[in-house]
Protein backbone atom coordinates (compact mmCIF):
# COMPACT_ATOMS: atom_id res chain seq x y z
CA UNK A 1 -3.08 -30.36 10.02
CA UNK A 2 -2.30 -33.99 11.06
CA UNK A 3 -4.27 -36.81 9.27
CA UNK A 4 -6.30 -38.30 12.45
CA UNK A 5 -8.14 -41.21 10.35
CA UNK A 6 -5.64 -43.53 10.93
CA UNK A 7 -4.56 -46.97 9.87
CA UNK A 8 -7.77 -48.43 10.43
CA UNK A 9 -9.92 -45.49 7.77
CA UNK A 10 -7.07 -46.09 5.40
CA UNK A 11 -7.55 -49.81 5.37
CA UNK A 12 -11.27 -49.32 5.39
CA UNK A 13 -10.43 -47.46 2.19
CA UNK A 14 -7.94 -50.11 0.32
CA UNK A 15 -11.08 -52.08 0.81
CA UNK A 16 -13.73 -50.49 -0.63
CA UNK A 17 -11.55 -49.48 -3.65
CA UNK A 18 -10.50 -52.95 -4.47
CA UNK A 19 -14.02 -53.79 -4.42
CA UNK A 20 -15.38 -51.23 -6.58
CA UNK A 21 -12.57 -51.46 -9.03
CA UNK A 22 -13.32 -55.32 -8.81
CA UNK A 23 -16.83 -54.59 -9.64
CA UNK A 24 -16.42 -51.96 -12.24
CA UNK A 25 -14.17 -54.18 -14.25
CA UNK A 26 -15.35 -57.56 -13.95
CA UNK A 27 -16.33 -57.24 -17.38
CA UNK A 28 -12.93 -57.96 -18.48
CA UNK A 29 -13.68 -61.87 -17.51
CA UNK A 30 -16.81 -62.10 -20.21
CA UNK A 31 -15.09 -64.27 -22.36
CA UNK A 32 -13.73 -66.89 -20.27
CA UNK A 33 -16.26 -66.76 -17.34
CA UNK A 34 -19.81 -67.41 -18.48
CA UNK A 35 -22.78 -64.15 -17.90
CA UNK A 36 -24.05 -66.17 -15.08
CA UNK A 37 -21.26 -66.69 -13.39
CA UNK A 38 -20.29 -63.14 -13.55
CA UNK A 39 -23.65 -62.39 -11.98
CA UNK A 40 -23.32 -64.19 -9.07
CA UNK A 41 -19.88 -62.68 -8.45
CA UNK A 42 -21.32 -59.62 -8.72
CA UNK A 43 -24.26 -59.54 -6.49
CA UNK A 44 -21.43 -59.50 -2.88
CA UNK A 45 -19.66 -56.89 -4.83
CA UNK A 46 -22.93 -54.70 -5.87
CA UNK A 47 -24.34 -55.34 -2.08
CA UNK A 48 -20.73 -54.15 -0.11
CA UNK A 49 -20.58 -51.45 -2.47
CA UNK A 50 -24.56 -50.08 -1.45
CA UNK A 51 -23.10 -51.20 2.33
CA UNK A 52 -20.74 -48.39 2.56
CA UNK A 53 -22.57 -45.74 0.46
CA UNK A 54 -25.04 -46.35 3.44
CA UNK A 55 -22.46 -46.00 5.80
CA UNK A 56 -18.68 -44.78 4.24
CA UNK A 57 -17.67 -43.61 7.77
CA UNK A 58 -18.24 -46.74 9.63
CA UNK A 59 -14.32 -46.90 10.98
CA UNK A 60 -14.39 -42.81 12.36
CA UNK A 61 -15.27 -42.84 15.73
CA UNK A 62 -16.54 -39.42 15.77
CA UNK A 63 -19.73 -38.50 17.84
CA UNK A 64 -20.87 -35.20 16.24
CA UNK A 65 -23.88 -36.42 13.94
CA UNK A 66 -22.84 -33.41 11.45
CA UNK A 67 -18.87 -34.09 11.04
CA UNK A 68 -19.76 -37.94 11.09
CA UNK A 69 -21.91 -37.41 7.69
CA UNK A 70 -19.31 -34.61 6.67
CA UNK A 71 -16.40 -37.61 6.66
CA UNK A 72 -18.53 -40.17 5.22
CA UNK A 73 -18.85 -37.47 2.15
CA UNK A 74 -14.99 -37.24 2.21
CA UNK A 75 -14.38 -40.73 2.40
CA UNK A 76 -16.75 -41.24 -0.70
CA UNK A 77 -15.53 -38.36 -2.42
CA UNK A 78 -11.49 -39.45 -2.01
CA UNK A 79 -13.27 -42.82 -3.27
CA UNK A 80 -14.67 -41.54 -6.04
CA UNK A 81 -11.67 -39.79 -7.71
CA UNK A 82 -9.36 -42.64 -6.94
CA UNK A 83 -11.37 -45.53 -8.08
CA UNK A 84 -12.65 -43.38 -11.36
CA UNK A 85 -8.67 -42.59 -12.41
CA UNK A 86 -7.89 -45.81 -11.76
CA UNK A 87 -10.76 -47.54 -13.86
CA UNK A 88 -10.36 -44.75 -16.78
CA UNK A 89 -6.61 -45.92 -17.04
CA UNK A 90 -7.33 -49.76 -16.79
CA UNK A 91 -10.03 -48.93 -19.76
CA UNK A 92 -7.54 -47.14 -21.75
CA UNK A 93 -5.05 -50.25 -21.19
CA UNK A 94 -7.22 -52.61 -22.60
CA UNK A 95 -9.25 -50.31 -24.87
CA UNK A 96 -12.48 -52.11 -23.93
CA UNK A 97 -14.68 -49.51 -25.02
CA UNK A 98 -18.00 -51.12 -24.83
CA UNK A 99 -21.13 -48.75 -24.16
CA UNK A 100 -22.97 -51.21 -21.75
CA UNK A 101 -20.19 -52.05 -19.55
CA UNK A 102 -18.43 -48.32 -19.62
CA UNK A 103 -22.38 -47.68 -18.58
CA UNK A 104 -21.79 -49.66 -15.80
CA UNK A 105 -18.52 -47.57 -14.00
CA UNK A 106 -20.82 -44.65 -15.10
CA UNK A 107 -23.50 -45.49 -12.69
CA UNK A 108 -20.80 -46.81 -9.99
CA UNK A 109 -19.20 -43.48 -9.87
CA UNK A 110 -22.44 -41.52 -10.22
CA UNK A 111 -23.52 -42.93 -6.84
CA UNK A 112 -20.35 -42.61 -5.18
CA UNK A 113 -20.08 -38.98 -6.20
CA UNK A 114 -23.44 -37.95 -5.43
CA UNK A 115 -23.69 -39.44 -1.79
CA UNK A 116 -20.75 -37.69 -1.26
CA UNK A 117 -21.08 -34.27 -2.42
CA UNK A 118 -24.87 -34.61 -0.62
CA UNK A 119 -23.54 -35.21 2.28
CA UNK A 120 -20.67 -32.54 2.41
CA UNK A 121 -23.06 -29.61 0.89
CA UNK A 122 -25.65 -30.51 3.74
CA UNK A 123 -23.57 -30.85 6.65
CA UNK A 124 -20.24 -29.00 6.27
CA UNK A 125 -20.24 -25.40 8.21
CA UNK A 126 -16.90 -24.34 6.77
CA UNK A 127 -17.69 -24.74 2.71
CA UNK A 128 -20.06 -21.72 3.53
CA UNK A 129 -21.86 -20.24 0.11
CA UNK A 130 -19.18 -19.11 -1.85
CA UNK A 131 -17.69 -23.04 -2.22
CA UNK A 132 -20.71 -24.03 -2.80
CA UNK A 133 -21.78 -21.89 -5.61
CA UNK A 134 -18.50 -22.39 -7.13
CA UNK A 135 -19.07 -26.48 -6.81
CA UNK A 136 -22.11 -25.98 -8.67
CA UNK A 137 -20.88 -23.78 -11.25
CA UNK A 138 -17.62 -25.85 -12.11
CA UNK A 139 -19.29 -29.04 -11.86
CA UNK A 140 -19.57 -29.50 -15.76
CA UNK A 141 -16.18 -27.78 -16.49
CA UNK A 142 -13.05 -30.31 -16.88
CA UNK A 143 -10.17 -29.72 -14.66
CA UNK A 144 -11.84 -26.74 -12.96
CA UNK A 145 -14.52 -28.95 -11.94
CA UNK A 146 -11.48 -31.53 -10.29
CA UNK A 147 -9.91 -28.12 -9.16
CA UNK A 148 -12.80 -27.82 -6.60
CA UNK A 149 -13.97 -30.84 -5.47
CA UNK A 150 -10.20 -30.96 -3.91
CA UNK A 151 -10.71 -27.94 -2.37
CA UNK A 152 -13.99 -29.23 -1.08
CA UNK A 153 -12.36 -32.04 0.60
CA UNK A 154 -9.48 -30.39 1.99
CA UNK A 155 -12.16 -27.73 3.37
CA UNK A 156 -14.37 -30.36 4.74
CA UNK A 157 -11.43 -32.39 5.97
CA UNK A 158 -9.53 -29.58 7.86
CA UNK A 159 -13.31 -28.71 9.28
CA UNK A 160 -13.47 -32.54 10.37
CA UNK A 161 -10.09 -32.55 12.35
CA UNK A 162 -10.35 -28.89 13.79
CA UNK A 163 -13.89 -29.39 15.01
CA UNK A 164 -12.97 -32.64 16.55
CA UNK A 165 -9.52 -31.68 17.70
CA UNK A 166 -11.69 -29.02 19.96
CA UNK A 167 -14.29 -31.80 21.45
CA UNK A 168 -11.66 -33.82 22.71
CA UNK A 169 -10.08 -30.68 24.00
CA UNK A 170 -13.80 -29.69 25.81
CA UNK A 171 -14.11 -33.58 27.31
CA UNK A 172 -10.69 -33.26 28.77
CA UNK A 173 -11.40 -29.81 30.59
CA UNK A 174 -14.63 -30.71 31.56
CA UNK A 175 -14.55 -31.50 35.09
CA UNK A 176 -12.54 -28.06 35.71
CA UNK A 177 -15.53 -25.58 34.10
CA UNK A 178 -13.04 -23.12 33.23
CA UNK A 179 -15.61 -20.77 32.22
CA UNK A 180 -17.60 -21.11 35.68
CA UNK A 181 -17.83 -17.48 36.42
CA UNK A 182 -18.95 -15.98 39.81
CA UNK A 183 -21.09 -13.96 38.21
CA UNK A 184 -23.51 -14.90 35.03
CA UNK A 185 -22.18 -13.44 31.53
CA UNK A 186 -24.32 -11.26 29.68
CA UNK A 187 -23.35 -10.55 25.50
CA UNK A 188 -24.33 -7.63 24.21
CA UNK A 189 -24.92 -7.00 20.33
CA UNK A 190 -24.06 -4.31 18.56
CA UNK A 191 -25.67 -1.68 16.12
CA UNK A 192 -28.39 -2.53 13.78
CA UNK A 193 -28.33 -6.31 14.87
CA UNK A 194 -30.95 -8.32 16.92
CA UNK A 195 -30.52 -11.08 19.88
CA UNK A 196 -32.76 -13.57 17.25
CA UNK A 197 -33.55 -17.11 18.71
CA UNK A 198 -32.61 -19.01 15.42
CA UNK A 199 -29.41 -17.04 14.35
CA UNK A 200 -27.00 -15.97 17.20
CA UNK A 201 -25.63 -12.51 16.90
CA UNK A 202 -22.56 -14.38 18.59
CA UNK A 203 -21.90 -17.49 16.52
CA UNK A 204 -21.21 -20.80 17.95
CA UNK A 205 -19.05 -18.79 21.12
CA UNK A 206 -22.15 -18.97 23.47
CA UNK A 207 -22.43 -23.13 22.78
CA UNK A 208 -18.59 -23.08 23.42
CA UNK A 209 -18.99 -20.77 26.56
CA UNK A 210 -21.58 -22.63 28.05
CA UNK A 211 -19.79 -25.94 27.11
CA UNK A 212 -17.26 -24.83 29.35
CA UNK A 213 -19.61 -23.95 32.34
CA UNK A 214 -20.26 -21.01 31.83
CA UNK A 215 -23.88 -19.19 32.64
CA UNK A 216 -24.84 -16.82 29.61
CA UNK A 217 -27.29 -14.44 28.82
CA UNK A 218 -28.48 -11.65 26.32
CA UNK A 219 -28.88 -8.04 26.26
CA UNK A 220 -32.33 -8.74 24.22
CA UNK A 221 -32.39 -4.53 23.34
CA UNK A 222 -33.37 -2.82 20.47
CA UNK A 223 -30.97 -2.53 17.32
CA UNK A 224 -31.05 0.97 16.61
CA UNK A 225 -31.45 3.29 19.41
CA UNK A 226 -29.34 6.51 20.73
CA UNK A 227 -26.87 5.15 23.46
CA UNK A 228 -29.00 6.91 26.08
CA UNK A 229 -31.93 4.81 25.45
CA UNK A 230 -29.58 1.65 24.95
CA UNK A 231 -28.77 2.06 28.14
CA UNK A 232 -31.99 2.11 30.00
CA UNK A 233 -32.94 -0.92 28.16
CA UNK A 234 -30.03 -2.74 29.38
CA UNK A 235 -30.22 -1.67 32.75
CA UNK A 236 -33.79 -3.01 33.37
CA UNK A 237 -32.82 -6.01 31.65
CA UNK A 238 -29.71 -6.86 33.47
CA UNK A 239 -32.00 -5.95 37.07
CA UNK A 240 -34.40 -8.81 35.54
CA UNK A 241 -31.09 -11.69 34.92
CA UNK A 242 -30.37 -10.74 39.07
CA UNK A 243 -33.56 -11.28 40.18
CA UNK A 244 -33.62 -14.54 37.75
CA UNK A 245 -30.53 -15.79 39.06
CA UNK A 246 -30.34 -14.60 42.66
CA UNK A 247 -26.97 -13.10 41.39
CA UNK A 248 -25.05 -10.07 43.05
CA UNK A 249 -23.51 -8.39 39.40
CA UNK A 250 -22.84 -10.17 35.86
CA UNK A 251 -19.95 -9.79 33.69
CA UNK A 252 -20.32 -7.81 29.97
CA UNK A 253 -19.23 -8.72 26.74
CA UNK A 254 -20.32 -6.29 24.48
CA UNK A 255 -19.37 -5.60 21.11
CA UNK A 256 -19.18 -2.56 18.78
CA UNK A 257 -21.55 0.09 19.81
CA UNK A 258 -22.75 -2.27 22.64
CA UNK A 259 -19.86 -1.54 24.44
CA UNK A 260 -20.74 2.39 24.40
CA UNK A 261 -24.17 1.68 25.47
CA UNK A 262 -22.92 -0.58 28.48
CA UNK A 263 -20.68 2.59 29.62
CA UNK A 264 -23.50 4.97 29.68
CA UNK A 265 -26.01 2.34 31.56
CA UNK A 266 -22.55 1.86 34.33
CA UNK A 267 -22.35 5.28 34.40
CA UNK A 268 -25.95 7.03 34.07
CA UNK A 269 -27.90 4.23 34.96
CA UNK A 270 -27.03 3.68 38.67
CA UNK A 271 -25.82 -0.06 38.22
CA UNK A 272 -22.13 0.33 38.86
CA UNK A 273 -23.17 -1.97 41.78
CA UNK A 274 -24.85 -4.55 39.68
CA UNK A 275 -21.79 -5.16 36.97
CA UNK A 276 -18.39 -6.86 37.79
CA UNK A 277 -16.90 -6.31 34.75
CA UNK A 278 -17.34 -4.82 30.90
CA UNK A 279 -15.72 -6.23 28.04
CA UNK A 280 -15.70 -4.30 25.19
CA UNK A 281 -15.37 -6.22 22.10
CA UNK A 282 -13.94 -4.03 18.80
CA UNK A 283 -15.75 -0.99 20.10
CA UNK A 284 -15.38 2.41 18.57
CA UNK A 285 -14.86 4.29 22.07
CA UNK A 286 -13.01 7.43 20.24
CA UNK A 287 -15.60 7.18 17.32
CA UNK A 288 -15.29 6.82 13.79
CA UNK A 289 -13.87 9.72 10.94
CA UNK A 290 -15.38 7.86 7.86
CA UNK A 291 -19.40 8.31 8.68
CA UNK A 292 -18.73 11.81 9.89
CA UNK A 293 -17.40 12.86 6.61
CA UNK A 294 -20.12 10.86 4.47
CA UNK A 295 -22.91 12.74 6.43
CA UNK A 296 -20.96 16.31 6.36
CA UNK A 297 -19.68 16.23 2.78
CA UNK A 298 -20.85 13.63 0.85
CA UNK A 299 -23.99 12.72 1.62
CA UNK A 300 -27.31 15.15 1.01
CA UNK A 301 -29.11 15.74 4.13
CA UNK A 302 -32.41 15.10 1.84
CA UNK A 303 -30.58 11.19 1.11
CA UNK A 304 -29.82 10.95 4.45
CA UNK A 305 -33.38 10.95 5.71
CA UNK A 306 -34.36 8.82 3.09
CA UNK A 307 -31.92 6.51 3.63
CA UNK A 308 -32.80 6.70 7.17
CA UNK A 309 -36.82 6.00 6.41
CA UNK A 310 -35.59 2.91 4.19
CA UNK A 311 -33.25 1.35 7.34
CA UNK A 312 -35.95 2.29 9.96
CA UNK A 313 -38.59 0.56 8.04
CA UNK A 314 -36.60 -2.81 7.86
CA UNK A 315 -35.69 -2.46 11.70
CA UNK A 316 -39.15 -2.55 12.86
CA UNK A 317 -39.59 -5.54 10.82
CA UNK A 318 -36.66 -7.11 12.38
CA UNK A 319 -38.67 -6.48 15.92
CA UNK A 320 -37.11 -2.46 16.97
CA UNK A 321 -40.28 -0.82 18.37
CA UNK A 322 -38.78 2.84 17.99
CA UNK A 323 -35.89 2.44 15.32
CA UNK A 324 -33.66 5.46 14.75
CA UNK A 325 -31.08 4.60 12.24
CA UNK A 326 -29.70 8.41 12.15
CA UNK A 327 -28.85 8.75 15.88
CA UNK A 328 -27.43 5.64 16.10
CA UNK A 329 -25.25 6.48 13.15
CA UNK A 330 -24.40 9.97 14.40
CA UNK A 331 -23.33 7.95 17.83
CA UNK A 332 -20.57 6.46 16.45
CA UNK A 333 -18.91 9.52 15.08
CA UNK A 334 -15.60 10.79 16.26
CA UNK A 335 -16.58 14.12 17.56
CA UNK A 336 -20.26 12.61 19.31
CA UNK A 337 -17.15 9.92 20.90
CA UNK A 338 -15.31 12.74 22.40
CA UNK A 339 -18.79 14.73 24.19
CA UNK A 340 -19.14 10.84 25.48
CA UNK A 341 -16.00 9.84 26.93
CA UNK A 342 -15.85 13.70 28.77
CA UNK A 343 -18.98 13.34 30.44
CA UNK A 344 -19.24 9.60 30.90
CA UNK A 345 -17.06 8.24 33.44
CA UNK A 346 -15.51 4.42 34.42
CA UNK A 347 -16.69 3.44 37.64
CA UNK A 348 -13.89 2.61 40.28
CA UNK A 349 -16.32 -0.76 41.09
CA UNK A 350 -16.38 -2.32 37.61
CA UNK A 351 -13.31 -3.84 36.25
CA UNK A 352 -13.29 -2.30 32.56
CA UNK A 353 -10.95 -4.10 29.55
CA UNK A 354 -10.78 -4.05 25.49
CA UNK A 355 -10.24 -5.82 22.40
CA UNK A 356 -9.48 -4.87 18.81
CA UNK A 357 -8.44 -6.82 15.83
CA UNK A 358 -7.59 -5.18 12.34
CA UNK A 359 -7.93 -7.03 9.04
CA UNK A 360 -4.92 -7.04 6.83
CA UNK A 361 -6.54 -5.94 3.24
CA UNK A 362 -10.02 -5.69 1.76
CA UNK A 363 -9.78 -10.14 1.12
CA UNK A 364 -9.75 -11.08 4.71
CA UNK A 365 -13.96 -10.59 4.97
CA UNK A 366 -16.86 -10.37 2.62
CA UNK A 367 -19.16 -7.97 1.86
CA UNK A 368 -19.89 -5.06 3.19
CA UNK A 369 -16.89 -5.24 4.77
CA UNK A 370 -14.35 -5.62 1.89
CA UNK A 371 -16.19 -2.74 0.81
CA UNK A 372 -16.08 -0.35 3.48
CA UNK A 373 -12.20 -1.39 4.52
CA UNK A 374 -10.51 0.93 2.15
CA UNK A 375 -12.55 3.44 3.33
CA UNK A 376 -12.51 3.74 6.50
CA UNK A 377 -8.35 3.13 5.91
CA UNK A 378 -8.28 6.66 4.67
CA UNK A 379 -9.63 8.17 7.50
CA UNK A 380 -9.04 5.78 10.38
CA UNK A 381 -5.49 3.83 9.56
CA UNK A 382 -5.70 0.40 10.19
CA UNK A 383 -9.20 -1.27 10.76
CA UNK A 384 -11.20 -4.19 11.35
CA UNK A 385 -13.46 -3.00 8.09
CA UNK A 386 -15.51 -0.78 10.28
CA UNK A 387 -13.62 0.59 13.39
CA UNK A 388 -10.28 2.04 13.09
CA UNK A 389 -7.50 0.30 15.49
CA UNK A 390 -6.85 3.44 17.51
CA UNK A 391 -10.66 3.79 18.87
CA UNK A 392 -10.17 0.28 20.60
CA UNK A 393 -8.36 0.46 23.23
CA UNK A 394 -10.43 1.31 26.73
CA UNK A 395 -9.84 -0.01 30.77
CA UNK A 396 -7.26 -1.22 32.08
CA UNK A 397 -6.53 -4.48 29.94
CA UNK A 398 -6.31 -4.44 25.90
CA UNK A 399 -5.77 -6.91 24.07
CA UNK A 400 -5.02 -6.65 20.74
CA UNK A 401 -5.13 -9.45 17.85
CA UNK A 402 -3.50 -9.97 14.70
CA UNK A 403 -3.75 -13.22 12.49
CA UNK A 404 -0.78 -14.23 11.14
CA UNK A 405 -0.81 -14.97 6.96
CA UNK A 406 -2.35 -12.01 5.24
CA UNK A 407 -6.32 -13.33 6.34
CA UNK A 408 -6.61 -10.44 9.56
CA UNK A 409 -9.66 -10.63 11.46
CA UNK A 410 -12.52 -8.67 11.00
CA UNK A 411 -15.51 -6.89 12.92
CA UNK A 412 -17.65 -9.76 11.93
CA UNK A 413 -14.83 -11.90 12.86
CA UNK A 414 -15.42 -10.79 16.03
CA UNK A 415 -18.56 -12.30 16.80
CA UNK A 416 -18.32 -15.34 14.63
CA UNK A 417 -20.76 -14.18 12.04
CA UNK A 418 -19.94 -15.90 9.37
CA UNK A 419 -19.31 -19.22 11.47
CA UNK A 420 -15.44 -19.64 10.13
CA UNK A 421 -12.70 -21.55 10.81
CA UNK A 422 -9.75 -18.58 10.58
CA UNK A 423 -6.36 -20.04 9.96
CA UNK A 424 -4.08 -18.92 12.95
CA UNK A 425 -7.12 -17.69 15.22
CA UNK A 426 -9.27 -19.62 16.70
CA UNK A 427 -12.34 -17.34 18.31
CA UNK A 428 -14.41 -19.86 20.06
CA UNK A 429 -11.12 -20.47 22.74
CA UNK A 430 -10.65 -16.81 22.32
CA UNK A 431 -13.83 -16.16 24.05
CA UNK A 432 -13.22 -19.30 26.72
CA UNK A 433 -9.63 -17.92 27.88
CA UNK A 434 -11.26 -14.38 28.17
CA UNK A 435 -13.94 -15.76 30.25
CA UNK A 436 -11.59 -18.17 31.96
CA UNK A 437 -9.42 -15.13 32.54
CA UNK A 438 -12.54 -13.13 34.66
CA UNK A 439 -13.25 -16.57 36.09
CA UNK A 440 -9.83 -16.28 37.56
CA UNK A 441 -9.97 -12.87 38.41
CA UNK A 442 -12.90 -13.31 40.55
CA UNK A 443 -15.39 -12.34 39.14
């Protein structure tokens, strides 16, 4: 990715480093310059030095408070490795190995480090928890513990020029509100998941969405229900958003088995009239093998209702008022798929479309998903780690992704669940062209 600090952050850096190198080594001079002396040298040094640990990232003109503390850890990091090699070798030169003043690049570096590695592990998005852990598990190890603080800054630094690459792409398009539908956009989670108000179901696509122009809302329905009652729920909630909004219809997103549930409220729920347009997002619409097998052959029916009792239990705490883990399970299955798709039927009035993605091994998402991949591989083919990539398509649009590299993109993937940066995908403008797309469309 191209290096977009520029002459003036490199500078900046030259700067700092010749100070702190300065400062760490002024020792040198205690023969022929007198202790006072070196003092009052010191003191400019010592007070530039606490200047930019205050602020490192005072040349980046970037306006997001989070990346603007995540390149002020860079910046102090970079510092710190370049200033400590260069002091270690200038100490082995003169092999001036005296405890108080060795004490001194000690401390130097200490703060350096820590103000940067604070900053990166509170505000960075993309180190997520594995980097972390791994940072704080190498941390005492030589060269492992160098190993990953350079693949903390290249993390943080790719995060720093992506994320700001795609606000200067959002103030350019601005003014046009590409995502401006006619019609309000309703998302629409998927099984065992809630619409929570302090972790979106959808990631940061919503923010992006709206930052765009677009009008969004939230099916706000149970987690585990049969499709039937699904349905209902989302009916009377999509009436409510009209009457809100004064709007005619709204567009669907839904992913997973939201995207069955939004078929049967089109179809058996009178609102044909009331949607422009379904989006079905990685949905199983010809069912999955894998759970049909567990339940028929591998899996007691005496387990199965106690796993069901354990799931239903954590689903009410999670805010479902009637959980039913077992139905909406037994849902998803290939042959319940078929009785669905023969008796429910696409509305002429609604413009339906699709979209799958497959991963490309077990790596390319974390658990459970690297654990259910191979699995449902067996039965299914290629699969996104839950829904094989035959039971995607549906309507008259599909769209079909496939990363490039061996990463893939998952069911979580999807829905930006786990908030990542994918190499070769970028879901946030995913999600604007699709809705740019319906904009365009009319709808």
């Amino acid at each position: 990715m191209k290096n977009k600090y520029g002459i003036k952050y490199n500078l900046w850096f030259l700067l700092c480093s010749i100070i702190v190198l300065i400062s760490e080594n002024l020792f040198l001079l205690w023969k022929v310059v007198s202790v006072k002396h070196l003092i009052l040298i010191q003191i400019p040094l010592v007070a530039f030095i606490i200047f930019f640990n205050i602020h490192p990232d005072v040349v980046n003109k970037i306006k997001n408070p989070k990346l603007h503390h995540c390149a002020g850890g860079v910046f102090l990091l970079k510092l710190f490795l370049f200033t400590t090699a260069i002091s270690i070798l200038i100490v082995l030169f003169t092999r001036f190995f005296r405890i108080k003043f060795l004490a001194w690049i000690f401390f130097i570096e200490f703060i350096i480090f820590w103000n940067g590695i604070t900053r990166t592990y509170l505000y960075s998005t993309q180190m997520g928890i594995k980097l972390r852990v791994i940072g704080a598990v190498c941390g005492m190890i030589p060269i492992a513990h160098l190993i990953v603080l350079f693949k903390i800054i290249q993390t943080v630094d790719n995060e720093i020029f992506f994320e700001t690459e795609k606000e200067e792409l959002n103030e350019k398009r601005k003014s046009l509100a590409i995502c401006k539908t006619k019609y309000p956009i309703i998302m629409i989670h998927g099984v065992f998941f809630r619409d929570f108000k302090h972790f979106n179901y959808w990631g940061r696509i919503p923010q992006e969405l709206e930052t765009n122009g677009a009008k969004i809302f939230y099916g706000n329905h149970e987690s585990a229900t049969p499709i039937d009652k699904a349905g209902e729920e989302l009916a009377a909630r999509i009436k409510m958003i009209l009457k809100e909004t004064g709007a005619e219809k709204v567009n669907i997103i839904a992913h997973s088995k939201g995207g069955l549930d939004c078929r049967y409220m089109i179809s058996k729920c009178n609102m044909e009239n009331y949607v422009a347009s379904l989006t079905t997002i990685n949905t199983p619409h010809r069912g999955c093998i894998f759970p049909e097998y567990l339940m028929d052959k591998k899996i007691p029916e005496n387990t199965q209702k106690v796993i069901a009792k354990t799931y239903n239990k954590i689903l009410r705490k999670m805010g479902d008022k009637k959980p039913d883990f077992m139905s909406s399970v037994k849902d998803l299955t290939q042959s319940a798929c078929l009785r669905f798709n023969q008796e429910i039927k696409d509305s002429p009035l609604v413009y339906y479309q699709s979209v799958g993605s497959i991963m490309k091994s077990k790596k390319s998402a974390p658990f459970p998903l690297n654990f259910s991949y191979d699995l449902v591989y067996k039965f299914d083919g290629r699969n996104d780690g839950l829904v094989g990539e035959k039971s995607f398509e549906w309507g008259s649009n599909f769209t079909f992704l496939e990363s490039k590299g061996k990463r893939g993109i998952s069911h979580g993937d999807m829905i930006d669940l786990n908030r990542e940066n994918i190499r070769g995908f970028d879901v946030r403008e995913f999600y604007v062209n699709l809705v740019a797309d319906l904009k365009n469309r009319g709808f």
